[in-house]
C-alpha atoms as a PDB file:
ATOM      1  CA  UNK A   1       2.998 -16.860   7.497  1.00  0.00           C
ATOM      2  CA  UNK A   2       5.222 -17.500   4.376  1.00  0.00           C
ATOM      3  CA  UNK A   3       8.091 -18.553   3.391  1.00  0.00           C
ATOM      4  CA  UNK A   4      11.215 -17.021   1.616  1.00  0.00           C
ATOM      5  CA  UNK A   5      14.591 -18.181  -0.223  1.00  0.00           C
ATOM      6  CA  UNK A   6      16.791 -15.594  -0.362  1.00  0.00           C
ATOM      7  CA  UNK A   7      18.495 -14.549  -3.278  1.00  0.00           C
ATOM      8  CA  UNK A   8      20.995 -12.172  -4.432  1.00  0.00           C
ATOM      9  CA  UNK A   9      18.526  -9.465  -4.706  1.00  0.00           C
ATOM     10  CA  UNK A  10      17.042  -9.524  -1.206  1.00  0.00           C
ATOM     11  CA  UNK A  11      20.861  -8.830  -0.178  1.00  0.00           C
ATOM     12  CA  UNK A  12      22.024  -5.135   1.247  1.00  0.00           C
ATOM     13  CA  UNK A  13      25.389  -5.111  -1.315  1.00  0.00           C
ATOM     14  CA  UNK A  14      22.442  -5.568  -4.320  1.00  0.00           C
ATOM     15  CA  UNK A  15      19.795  -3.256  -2.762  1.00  0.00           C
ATOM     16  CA  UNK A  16      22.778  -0.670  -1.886  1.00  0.00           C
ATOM     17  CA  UNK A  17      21.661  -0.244   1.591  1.00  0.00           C
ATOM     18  CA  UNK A  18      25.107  -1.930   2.470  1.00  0.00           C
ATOM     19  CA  UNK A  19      28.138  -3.519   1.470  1.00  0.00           C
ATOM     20  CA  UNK A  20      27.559  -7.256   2.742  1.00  0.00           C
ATOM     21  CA  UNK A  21      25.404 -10.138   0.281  1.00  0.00           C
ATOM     22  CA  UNK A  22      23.212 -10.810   3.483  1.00  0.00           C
ATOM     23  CA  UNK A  23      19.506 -10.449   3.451  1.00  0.00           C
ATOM     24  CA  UNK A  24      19.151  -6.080   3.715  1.00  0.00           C
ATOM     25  CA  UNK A  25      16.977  -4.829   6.350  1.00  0.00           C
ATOM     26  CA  UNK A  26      14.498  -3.544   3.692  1.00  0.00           C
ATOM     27  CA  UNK A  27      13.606  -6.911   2.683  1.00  0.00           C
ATOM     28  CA  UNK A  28      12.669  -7.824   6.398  1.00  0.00           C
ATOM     29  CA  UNK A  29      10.513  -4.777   6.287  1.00  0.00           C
ATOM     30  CA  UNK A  30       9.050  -6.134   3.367  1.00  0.00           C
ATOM     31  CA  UNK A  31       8.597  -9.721   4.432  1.00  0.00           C
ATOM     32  CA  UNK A  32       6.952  -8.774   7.779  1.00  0.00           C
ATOM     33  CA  UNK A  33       4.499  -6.544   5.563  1.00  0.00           C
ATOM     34  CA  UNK A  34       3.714  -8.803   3.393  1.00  0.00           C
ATOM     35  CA  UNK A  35       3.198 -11.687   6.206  1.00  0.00           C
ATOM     36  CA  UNK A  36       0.677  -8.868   7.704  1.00  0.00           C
ATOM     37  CA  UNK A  37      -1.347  -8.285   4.201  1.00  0.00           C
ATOM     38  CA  UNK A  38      -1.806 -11.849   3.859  1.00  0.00           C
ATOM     39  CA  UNK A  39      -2.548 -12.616   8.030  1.00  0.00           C
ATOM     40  CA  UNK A  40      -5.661 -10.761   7.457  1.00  0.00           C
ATOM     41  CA  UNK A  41      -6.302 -10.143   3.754  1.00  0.00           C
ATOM     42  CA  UNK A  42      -9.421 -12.958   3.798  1.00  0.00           C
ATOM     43  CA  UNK A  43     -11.135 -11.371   6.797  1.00  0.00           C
ATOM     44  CA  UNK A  44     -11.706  -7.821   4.736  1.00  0.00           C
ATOM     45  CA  UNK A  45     -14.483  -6.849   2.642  1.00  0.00           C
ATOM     46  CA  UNK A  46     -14.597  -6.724  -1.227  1.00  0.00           C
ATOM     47  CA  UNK A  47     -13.181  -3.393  -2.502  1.00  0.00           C
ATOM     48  CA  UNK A  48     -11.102  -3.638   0.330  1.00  0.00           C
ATOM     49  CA  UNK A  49      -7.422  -3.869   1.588  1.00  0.00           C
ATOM     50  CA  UNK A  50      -4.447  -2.715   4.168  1.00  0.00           C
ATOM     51  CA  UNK A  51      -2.097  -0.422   3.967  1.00  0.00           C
ATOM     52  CA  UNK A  52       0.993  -0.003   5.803  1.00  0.00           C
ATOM     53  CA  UNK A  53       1.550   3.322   7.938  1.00  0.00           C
ATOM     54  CA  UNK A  54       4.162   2.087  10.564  1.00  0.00           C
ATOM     55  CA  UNK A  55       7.154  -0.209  11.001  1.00  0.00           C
ATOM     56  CA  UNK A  56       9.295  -1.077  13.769  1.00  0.00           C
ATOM     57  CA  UNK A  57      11.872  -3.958  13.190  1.00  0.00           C
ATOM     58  CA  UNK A  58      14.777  -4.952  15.178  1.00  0.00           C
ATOM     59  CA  UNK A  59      17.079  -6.682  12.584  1.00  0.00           C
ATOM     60  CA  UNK A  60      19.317  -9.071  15.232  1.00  0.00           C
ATOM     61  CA  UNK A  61      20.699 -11.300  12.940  1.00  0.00           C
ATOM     62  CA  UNK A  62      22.657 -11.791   9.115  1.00  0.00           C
ATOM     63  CA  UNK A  63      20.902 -14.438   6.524  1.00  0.00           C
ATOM     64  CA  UNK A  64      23.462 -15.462   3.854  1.00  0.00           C
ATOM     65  CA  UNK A  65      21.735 -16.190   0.792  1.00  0.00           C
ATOM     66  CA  UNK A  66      20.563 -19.716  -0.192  1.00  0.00           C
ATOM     67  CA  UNK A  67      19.254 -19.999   3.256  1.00  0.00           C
ATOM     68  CA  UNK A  68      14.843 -19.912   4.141  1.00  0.00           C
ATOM     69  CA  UNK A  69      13.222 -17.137   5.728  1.00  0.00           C
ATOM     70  CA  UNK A  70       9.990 -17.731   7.709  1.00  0.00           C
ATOM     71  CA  UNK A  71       7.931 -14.535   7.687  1.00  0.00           C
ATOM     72  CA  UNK A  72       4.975 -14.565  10.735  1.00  0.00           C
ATOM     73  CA  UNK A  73       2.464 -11.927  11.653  1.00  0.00           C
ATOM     74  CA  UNK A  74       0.201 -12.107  14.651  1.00  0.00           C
ATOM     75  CA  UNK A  75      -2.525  -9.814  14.977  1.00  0.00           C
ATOM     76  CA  UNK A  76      -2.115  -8.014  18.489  1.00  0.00           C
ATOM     77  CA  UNK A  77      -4.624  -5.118  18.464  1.00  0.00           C
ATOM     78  CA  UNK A  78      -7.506  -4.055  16.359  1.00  0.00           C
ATOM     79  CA  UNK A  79      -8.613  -0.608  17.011  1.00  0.00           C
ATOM     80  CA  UNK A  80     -11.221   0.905  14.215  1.00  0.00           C
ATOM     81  CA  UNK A  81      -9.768   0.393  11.054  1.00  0.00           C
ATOM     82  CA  UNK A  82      -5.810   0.326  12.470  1.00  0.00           C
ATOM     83  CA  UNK A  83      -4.239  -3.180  12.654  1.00  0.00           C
ATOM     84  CA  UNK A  84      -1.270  -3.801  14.735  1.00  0.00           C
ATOM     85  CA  UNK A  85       0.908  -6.880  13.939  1.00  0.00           C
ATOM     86  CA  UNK A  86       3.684  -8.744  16.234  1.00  0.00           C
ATOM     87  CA  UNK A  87       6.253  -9.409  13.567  1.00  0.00           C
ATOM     88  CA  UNK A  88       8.548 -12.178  13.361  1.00  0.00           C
ATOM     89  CA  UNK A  89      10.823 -13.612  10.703  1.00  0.00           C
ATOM     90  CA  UNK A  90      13.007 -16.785  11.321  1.00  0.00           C
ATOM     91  CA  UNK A  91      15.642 -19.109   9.599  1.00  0.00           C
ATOM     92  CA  UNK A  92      16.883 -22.269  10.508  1.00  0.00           C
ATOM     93  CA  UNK A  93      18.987 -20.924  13.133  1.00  0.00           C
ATOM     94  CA  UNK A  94      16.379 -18.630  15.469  1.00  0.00           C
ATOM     95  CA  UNK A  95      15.305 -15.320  15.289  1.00  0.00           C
ATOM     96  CA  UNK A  96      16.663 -12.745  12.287  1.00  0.00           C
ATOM     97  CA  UNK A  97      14.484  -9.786  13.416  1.00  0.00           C
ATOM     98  CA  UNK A  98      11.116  -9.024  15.513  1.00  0.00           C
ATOM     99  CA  UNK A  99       9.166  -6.206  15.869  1.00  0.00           C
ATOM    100  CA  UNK A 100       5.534  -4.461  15.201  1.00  0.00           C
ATOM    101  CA  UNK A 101       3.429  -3.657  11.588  1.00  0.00           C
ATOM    102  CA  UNK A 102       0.562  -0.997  11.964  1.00  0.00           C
ATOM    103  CA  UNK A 103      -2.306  -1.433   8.684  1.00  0.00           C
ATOM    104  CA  UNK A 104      -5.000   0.210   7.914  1.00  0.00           C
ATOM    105  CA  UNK A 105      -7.561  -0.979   6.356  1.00  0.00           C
ATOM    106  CA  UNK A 106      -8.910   1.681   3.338  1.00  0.00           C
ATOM    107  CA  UNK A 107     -11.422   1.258   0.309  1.00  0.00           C
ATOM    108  CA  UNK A 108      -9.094   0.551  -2.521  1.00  0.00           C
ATOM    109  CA  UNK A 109     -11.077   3.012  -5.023  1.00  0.00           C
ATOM    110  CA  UNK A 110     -10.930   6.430  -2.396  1.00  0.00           C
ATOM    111  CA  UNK A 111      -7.370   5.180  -1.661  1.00  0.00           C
ATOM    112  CA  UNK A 112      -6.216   5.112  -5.194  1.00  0.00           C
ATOM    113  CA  UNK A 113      -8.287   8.061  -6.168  1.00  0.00           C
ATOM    114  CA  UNK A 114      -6.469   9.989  -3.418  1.00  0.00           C
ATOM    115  CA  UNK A 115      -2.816   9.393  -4.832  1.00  0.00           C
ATOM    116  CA  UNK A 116      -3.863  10.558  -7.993  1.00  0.00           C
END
């Protein structure tokens, strides 16, 4: 879980992914990820971490800035090394979006070495 204050660059008009100074949908995306590192970040081994493969995010509602986000991640499935996440980030007024993170979890060495 964690915490957010929005600011002008989390908003769509500053991001250019829309023409309104509310929180943008790709700051949700990266909330929710970032709530999902951290949900299971102390439960991996050294040399180790997650990385993100899939998203799915239903953004239902507009967060002006000024205004605290609430970022959650539940772990719903664990199968091998592929983590699925419940995703859920609030402000004082209910539910701004909800949907599903998919991490894996890779050997940060082989990963890096890969992208090279």
């Amino acid at each position: 879980m964690l915490d957010h204050v929005v600011v002008d660059a989390d908003t769509a008009l500053v991001m250019r992914t829309g023409s309104v100074p509310v929180l943008a949908t790709p700051r949700v995306i990266a909330l929710c990820e970032e709530a999902s590192f951290v949900a299971v970040e102390h439960e991996l081994q050294p040399g180790e971490t997650t990385v993100g493969t899939k998203v799915q995010i239903d953004h239902l509602a507009p967060t002006a800035t000024g205004h605290t986000v609430r970022a959650e991640a539940c772990v719903e499935k664990v199968s091998g090394r592929r983590i699925t996440f419940t995703v859920s980030l609030n402000d004082e007024r209910g539910l701004v979006a909800v949907g599903r993170v998919t991490r894996v979890i890779v050997d940060v060495d082989r990963f890096v070495d890969k992208a090279r």
